[in-house]
Protein backbone atom coordinates (compact mmCIF):
# COMPACT_ATOMS: atom_id res chain seq x y z
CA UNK A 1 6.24 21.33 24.99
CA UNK A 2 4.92 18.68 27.81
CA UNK A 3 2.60 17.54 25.75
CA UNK A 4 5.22 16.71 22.56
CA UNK A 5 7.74 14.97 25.01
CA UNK A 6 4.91 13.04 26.79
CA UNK A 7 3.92 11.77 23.29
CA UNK A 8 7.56 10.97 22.14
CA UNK A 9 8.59 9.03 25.80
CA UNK A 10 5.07 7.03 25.20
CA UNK A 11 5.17 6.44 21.33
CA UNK A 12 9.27 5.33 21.64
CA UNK A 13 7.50 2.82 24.84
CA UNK A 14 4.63 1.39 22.97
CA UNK A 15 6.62 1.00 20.10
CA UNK A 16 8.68 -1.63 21.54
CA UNK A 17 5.94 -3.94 21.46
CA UNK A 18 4.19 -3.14 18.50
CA UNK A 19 6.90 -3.05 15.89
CA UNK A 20 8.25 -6.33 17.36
CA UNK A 21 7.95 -9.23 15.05
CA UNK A 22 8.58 -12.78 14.83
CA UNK A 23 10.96 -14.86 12.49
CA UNK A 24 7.88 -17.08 11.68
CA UNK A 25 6.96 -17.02 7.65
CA UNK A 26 3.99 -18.26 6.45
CA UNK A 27 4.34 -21.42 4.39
CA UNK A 28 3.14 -20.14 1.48
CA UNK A 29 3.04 -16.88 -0.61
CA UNK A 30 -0.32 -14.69 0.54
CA UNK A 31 -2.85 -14.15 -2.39
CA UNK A 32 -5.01 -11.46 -3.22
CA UNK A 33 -8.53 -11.03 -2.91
CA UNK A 34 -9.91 -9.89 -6.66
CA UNK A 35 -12.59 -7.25 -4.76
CA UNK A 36 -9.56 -5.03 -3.48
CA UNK A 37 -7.02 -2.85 -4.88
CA UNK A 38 -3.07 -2.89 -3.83
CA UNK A 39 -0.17 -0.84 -3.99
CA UNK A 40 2.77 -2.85 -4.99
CA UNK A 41 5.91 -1.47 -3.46
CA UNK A 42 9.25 -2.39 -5.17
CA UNK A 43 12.39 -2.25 -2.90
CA UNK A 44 15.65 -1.80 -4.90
CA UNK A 45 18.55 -1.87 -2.33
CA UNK A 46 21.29 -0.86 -4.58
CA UNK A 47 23.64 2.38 -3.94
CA UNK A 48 26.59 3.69 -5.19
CA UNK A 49 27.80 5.11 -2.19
CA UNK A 50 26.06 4.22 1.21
CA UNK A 51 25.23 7.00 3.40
CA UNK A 52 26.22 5.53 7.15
CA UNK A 53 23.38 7.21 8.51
CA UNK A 54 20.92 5.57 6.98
CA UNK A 55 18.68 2.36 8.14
CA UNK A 56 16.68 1.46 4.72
CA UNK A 57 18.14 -2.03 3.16
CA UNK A 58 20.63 -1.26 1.02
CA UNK A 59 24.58 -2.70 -0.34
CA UNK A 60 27.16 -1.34 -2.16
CA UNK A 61 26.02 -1.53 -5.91
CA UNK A 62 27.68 -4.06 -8.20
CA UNK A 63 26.26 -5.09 -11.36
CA UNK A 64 26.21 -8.85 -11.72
CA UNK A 65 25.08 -9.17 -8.11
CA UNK A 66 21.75 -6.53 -8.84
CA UNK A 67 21.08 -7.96 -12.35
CA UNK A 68 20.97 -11.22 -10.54
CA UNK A 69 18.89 -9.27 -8.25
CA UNK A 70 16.44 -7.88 -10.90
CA UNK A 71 16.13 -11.20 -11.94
CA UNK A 72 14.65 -12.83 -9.07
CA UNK A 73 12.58 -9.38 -8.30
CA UNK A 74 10.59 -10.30 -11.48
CA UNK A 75 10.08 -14.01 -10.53
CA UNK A 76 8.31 -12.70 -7.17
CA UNK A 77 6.26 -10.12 -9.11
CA UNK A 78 4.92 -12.95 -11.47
CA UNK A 79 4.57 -15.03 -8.48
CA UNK A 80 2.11 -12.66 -7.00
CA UNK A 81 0.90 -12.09 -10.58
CA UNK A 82 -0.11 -15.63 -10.33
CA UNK A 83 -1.89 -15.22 -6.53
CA UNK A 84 -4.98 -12.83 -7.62
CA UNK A 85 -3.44 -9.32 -6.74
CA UNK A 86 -4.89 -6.32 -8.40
CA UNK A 87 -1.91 -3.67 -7.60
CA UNK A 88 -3.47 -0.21 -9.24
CA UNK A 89 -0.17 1.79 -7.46
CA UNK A 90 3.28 1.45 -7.79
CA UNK A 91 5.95 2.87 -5.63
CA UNK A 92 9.30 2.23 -6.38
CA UNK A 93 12.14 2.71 -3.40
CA UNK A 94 15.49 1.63 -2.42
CA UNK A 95 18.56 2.14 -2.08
CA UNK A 96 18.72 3.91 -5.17
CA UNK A 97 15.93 2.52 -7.80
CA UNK A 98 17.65 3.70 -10.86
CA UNK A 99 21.26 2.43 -10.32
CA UNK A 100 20.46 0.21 -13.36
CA UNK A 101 17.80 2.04 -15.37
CA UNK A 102 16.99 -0.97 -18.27
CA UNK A 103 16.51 -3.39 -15.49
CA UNK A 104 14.33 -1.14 -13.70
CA UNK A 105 12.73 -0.40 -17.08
CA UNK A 106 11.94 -3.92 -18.14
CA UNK A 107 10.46 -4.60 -14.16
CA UNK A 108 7.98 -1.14 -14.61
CA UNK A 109 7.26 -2.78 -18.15
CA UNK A 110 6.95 -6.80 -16.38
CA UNK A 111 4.83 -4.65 -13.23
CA UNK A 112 2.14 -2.86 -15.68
CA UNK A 113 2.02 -6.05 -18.01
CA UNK A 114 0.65 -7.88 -15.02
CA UNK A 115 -1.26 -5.70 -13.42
CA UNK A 116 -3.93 -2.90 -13.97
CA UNK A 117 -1.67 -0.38 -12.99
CA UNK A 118 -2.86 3.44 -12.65
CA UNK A 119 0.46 5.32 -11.31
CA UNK A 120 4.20 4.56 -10.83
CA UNK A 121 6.17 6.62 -8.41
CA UNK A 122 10.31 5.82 -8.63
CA UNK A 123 12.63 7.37 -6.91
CA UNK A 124 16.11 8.56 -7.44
CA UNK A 125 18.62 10.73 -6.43
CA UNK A 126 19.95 14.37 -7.84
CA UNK A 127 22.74 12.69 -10.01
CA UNK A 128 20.85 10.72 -11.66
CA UNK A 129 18.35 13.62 -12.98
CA UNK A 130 19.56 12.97 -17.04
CA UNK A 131 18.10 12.98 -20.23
CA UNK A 132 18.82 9.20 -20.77
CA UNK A 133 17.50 8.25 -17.16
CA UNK A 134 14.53 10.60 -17.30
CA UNK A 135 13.59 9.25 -20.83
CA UNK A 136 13.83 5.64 -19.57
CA UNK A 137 11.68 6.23 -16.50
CA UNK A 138 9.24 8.32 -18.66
CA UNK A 139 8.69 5.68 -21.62
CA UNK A 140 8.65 3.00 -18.52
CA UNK A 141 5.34 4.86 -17.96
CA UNK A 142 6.91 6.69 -14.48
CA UNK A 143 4.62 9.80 -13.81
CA UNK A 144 5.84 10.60 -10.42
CA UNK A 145 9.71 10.94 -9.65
CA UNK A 146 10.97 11.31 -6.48
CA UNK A 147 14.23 12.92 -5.81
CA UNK A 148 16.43 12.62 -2.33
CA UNK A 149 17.77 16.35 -1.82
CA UNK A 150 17.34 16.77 2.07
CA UNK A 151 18.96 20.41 1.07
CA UNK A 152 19.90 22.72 -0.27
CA UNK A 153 22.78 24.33 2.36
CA UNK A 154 26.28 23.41 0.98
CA UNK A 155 27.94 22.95 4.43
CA UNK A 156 24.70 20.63 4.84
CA UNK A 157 25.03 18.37 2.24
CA UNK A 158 28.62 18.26 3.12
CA UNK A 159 28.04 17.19 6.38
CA UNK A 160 25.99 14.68 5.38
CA UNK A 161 28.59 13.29 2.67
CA UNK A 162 26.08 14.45 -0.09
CA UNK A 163 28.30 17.26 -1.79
CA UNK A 164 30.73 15.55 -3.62
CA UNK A 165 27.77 12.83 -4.22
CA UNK A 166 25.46 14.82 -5.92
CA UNK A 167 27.17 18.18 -6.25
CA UNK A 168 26.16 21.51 -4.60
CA UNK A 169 22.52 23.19 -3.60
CA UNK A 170 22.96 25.47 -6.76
CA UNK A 171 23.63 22.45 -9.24
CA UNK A 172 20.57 20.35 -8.02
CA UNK A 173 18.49 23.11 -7.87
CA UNK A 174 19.52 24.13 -11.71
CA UNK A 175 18.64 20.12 -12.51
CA UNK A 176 14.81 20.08 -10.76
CA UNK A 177 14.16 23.23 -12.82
CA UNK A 178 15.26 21.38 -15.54
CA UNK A 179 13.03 18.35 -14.99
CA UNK A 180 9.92 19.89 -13.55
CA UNK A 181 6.94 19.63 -15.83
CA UNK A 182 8.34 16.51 -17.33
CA UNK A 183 6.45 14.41 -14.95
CA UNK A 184 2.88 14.62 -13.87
CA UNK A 185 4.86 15.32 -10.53
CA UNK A 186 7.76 15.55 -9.22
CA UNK A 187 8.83 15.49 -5.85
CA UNK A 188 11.56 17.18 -4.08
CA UNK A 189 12.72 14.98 -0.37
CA UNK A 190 13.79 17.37 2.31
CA UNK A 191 14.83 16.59 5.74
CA UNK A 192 14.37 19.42 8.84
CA UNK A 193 15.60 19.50 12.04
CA UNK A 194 19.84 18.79 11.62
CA UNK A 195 21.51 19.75 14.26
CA UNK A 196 24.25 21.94 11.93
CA UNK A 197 20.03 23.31 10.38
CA UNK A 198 19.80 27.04 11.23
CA UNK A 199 16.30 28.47 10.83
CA UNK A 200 17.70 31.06 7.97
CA UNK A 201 19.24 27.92 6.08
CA UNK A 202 15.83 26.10 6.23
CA UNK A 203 13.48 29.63 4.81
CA UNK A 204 16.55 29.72 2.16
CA UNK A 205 15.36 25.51 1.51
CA UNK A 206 11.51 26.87 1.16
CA UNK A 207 12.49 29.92 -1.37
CA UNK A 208 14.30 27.46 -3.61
CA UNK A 209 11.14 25.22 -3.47
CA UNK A 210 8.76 27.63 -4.28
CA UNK A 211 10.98 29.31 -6.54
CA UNK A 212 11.60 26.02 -8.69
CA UNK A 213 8.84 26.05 -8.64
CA UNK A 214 8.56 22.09 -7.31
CA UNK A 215 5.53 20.14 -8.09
CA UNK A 216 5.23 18.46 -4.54
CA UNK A 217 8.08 18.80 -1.43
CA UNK A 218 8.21 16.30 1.41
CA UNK A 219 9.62 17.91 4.28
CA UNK A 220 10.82 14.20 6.38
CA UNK A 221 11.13 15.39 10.38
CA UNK A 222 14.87 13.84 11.44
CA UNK A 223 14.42 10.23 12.50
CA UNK A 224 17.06 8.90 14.21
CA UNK A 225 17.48 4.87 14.78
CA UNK A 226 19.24 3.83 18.06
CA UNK A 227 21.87 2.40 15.55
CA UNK A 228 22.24 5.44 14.01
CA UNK A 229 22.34 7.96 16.56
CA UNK A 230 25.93 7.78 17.91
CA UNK A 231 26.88 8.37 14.03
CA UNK A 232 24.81 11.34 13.54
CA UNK A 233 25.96 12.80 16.71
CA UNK A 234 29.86 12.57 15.91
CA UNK A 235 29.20 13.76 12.06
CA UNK A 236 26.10 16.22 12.22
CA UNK A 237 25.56 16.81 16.47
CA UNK A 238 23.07 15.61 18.66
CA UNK A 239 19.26 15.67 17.52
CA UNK A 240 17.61 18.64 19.63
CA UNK A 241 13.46 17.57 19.32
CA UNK A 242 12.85 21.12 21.37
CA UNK A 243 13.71 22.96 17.68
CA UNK A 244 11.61 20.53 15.50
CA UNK A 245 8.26 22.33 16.38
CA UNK A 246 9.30 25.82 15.10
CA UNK A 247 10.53 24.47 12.44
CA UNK A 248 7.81 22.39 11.03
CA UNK A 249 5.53 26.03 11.64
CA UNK A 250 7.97 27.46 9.60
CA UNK A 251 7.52 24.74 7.03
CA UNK A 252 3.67 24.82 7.30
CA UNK A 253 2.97 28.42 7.25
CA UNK A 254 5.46 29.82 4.20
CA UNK A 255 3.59 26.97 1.72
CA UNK A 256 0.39 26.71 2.59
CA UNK A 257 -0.64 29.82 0.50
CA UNK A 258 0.88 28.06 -2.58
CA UNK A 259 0.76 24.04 -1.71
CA UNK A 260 -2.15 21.93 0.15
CA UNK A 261 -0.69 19.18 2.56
CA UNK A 262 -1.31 15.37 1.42
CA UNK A 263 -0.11 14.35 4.55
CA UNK A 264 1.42 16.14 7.68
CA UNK A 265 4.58 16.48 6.15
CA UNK A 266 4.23 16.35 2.48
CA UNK A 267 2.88 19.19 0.44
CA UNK A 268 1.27 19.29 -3.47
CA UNK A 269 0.27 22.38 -5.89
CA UNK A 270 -2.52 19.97 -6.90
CA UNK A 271 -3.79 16.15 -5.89
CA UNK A 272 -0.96 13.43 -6.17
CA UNK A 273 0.71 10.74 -4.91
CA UNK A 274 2.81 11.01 -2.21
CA UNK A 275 5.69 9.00 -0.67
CA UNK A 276 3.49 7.50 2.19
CA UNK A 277 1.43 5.25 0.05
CA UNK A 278 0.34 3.75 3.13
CA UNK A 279 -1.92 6.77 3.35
CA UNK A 280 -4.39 5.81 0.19
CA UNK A 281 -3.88 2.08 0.30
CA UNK A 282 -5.61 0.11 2.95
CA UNK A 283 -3.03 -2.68 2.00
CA UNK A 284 0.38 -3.37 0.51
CA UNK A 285 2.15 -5.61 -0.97
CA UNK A 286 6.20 -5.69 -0.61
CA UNK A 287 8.73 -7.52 -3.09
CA UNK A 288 12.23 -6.85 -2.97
CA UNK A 289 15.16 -8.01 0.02
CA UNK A 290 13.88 -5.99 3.13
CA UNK A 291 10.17 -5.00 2.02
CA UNK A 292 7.20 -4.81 4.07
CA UNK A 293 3.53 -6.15 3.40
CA UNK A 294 0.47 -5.25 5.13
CA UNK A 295 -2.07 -7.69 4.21
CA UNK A 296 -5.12 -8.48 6.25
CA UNK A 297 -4.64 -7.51 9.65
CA UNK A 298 -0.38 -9.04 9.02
CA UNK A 299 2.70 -7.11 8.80
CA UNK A 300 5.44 -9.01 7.01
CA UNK A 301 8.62 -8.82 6.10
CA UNK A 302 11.00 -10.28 3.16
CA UNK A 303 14.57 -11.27 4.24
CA UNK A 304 17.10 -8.68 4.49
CA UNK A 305 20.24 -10.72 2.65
CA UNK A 306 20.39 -10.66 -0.68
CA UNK A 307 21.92 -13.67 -1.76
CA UNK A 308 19.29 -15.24 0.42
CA UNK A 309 16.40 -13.37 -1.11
CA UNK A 310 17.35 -14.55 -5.05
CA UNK A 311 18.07 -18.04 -4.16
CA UNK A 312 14.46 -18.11 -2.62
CA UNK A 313 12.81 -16.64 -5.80
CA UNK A 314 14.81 -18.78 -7.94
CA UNK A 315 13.25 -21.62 -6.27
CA UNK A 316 9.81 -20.42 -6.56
CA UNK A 317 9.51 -20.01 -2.54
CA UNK A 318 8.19 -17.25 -0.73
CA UNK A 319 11.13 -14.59 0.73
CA UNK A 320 8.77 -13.65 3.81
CA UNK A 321 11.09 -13.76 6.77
CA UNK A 322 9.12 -12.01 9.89
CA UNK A 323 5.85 -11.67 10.52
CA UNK A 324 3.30 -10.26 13.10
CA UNK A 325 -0.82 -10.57 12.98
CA UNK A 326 -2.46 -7.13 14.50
CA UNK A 327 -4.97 -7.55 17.05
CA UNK A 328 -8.43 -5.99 16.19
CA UNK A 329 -7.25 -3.07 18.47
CA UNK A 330 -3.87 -3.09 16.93
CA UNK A 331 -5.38 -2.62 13.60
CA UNK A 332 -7.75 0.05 14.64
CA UNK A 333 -5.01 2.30 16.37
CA UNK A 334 -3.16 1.61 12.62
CA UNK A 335 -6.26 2.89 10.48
CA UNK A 336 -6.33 5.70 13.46
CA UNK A 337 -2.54 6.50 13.35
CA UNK A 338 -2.20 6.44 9.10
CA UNK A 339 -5.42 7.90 7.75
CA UNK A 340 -5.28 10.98 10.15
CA UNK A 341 -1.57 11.50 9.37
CA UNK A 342 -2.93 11.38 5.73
CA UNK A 343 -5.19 14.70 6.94
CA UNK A 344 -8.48 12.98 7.44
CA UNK A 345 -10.36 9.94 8.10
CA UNK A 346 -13.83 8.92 6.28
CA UNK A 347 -16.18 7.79 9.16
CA UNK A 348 -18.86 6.32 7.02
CA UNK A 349 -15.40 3.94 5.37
CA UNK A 350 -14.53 2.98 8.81
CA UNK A 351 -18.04 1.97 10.11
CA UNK A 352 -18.69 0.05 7.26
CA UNK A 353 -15.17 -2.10 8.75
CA UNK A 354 -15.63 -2.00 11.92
CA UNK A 355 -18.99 -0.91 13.14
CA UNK A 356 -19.23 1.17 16.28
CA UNK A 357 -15.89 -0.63 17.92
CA UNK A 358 -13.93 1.59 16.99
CA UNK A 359 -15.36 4.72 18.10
CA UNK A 360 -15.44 2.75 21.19
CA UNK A 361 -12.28 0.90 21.55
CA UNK A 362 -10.62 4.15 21.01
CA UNK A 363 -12.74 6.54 22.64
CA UNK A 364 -9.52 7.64 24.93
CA UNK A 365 -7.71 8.76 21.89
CA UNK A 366 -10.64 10.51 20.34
CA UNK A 367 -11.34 12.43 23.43
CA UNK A 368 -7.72 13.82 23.67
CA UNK A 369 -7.12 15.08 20.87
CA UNK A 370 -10.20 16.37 20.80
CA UNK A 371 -9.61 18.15 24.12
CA UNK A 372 -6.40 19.31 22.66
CA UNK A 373 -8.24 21.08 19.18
CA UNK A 374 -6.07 18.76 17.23
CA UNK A 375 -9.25 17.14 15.19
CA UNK A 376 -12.42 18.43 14.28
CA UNK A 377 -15.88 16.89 12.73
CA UNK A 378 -16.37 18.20 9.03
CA UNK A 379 -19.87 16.42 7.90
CA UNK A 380 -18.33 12.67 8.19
CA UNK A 381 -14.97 13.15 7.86
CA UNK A 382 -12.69 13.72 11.16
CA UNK A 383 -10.19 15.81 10.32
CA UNK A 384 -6.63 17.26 11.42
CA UNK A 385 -7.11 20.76 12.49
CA UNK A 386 -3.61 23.20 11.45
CA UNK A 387 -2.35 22.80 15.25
CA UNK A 388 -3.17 18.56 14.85
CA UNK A 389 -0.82 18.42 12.16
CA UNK A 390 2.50 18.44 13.98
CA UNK A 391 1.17 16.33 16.60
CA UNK A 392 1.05 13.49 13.78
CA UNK A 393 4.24 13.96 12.48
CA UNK A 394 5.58 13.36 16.12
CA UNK A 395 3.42 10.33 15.76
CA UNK A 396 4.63 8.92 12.33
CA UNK A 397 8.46 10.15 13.12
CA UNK A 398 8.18 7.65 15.72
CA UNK A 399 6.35 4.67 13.95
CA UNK A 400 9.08 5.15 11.13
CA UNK A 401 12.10 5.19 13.83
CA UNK A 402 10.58 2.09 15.46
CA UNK A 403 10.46 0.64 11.43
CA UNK A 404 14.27 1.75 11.48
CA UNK A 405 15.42 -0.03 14.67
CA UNK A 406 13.52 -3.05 13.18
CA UNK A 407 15.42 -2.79 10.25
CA UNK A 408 18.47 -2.13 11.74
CA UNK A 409 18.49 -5.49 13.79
CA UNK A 410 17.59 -7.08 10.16
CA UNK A 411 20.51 -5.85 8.92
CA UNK A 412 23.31 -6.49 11.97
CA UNK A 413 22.49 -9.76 11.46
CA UNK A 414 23.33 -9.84 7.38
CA UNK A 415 26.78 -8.65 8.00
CA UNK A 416 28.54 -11.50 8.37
CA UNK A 417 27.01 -13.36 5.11
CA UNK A 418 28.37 -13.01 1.80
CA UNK A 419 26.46 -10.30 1.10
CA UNK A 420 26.52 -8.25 4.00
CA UNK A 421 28.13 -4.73 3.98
């Protein structure tokens, strides 16, 4: 265990720095480069009911404020439109994407009339798994839904403030069988590690999964903000990281017979997209109140408030709020960081970016996991071995908390505008 808590103290320190970024917007909109491919991610931060717990962007759903909203999300996709990007993904997140289904529709339809699109992931949560939702998303050209169950333990979801959302374990678990096959995949969101999680309550999670039988599960590690972790601890109990280890075994040994991991912590019965799109796209590009780009070596960010956000867009001006340029090394330790947590990295790609440097600049890294039998050579490819993987999902639970506490500050300082909740 020294090792996991040395990495957690050091990650949670280094973070600090590296997720800080500064409330200085470029002047103008980025543009695209026509010799590379993007993933366009869509940030819909609409929900009926908001889980206190959570640190994505998202309000209290009403409509004319989100059709406003859906409004000015279309003027910034035919902004970009207009800027040279070729965006071959889409991933759709929120908040809760299909809180308005038509608008949603006629975005996917604005989205694939713009660009050469190849797949659209959306997702959505268990109550909104019905035949006039899942015919939308399908004839929107959706082929990968995504659905928020974190379980399926009754005194769970209750504990969460899920049950009397989305009804019991049984009920969602009747609705994926319902759906499954009706996408090219479909994904089932898990969390592990709650404090109220016994180990029999998370096998019982993995039976239900393989007996669905789900096209894809992403098992999501607990990740606690700093805002959020007073809240879990009066409503769930304190986060205990000395459990997450046998857990995520558990996790990894009872599907890997029947499911091949896309990334440490998501898991597919054949090749798919997965939730961390950041894996098979070198760069992003965010629209929506609260999205992130990565373009070039930049991290942005588009405001948080979303009166703000459409009265940008319906001025034709750029909603990029924060910003922060990557050092070469930065950037390295990112390729390092995401493409390993994605399984493997392709040498050959990454010499042909950065030459030798970064074999070199990060020969400390190599060398210790190395030493620790957490990567192996195979021909040019470096890849996790089965004992690597849970060392990256330490690493990614705390890039994603650092994202959270980033987001978090975003959003404290929303709540006294109009549109803050």
């Amino acid at each position: 265990m020294l090792i996991e808590k040395f990495m957690t103290r050091y990650l949670r320190y280094q973070n600090r720095n590296y997720l800080t970024f500064n409330e200085v917007a470029p002047k103008e909109m980025p543009r695209g480069h026509e010799d590379r491919e993007y993933l366009l991610y869509v940030h819909i931060p609409f929900c009926e009911e908001l889980c206190p717990y959570c640190s994505f962007n998202r309000y209290k759903f009403q409509e004319n404020r989100a059709a406003r909203y859906f409004k000015a999300l279309r003027r910034e996709i035919e902004l970009y439109g207009e800027r040279g990007f070729k965006c071959t993904g889409v991933y759709v997140g929120g908040g809760t994407p299909t809180v308005m289904p038509d608008e949603l529709a006629a975005t996917l339809n604005l989205i694939r009339d713009t660009f050469p699109v190849r797949e659209i992931s959306v997702e959505t949560n268990p109550n909104h798994l019905t035949d006039a939702i899942v015919g939308t998303l399908l004839e929107a050209g959706v082929n990968r839904l995504s659905v928020g169950v974190q379980s399926f333990d009754d005194e769970l979801l209750k504990a969460m403030e899920r049950y009397h959302k989305y009804g019991s374990g049984a009920a969602i678990e009747a609705s994926l069988k319902r759906y499954t096959g009706q996408f090219d995949t479909l994904n089932v969101d898990m969390i592990f590690n709650f404090p109220l999680q016994s180990l029999a309550s998370l096998q019982r999670d993995l039976e239900i999964i393989k007996a669905i039988p789900a096209d894809q599960v992403t098992f999501y590690p607990l990740m606690v903000s700093t805002a959020t972790e007073k809240i879990i601890s009066k409503t769930l109990g304190k986060v205990d990281y000395t459990r997450e280890k046998l857990y995520y075994q558990e996790i990894f040994s009872r599907l890997k017979s029947d499911y091949r991991p896309g990334s440490a912590w998501c898991f597919s019965r054949q090749a798919a997209m997965i939730d961390e799109y950041i894996v098979d796209y070198d760069e992003y590009l965010g629209v929506g109140s609260g999205s992130f780009s990565y373009l070039g070596g930049r991290i942005m960010a588009n405001t948080f408030a979303v009166e703000e956000y459409c009265a940008k867009l319906e001025a034709d001006r750029s909603a990029i709020a924060f910003s922060k340029d990557f050092s070469m090394l930065e950037q390295m330790r990112y390729d390092f960081m995401i493409k390993l947590f994605g399984t493997s990295i392709d040498m050959a790609a990454i010499r042909r970016r950065y030459g030798q440097l970064f074999t070199e600049a990060l020969w400390k890294e190599l060398l210790l996991f190395k030493g620790l039998k957490a990567l192996e050579m195979d021909g040019d490819r470096l890849r996790l071995t089965e004992k690597g993987y849970y060392y990256w999902v330490i690493m990614m639970r705390e890039f994603f908390i650092g994202v959270n506490n980033f987001r978090d500050i975003c959003r404290s300082q929303v709540k006294n505008q109009p549109d803050g909740e």
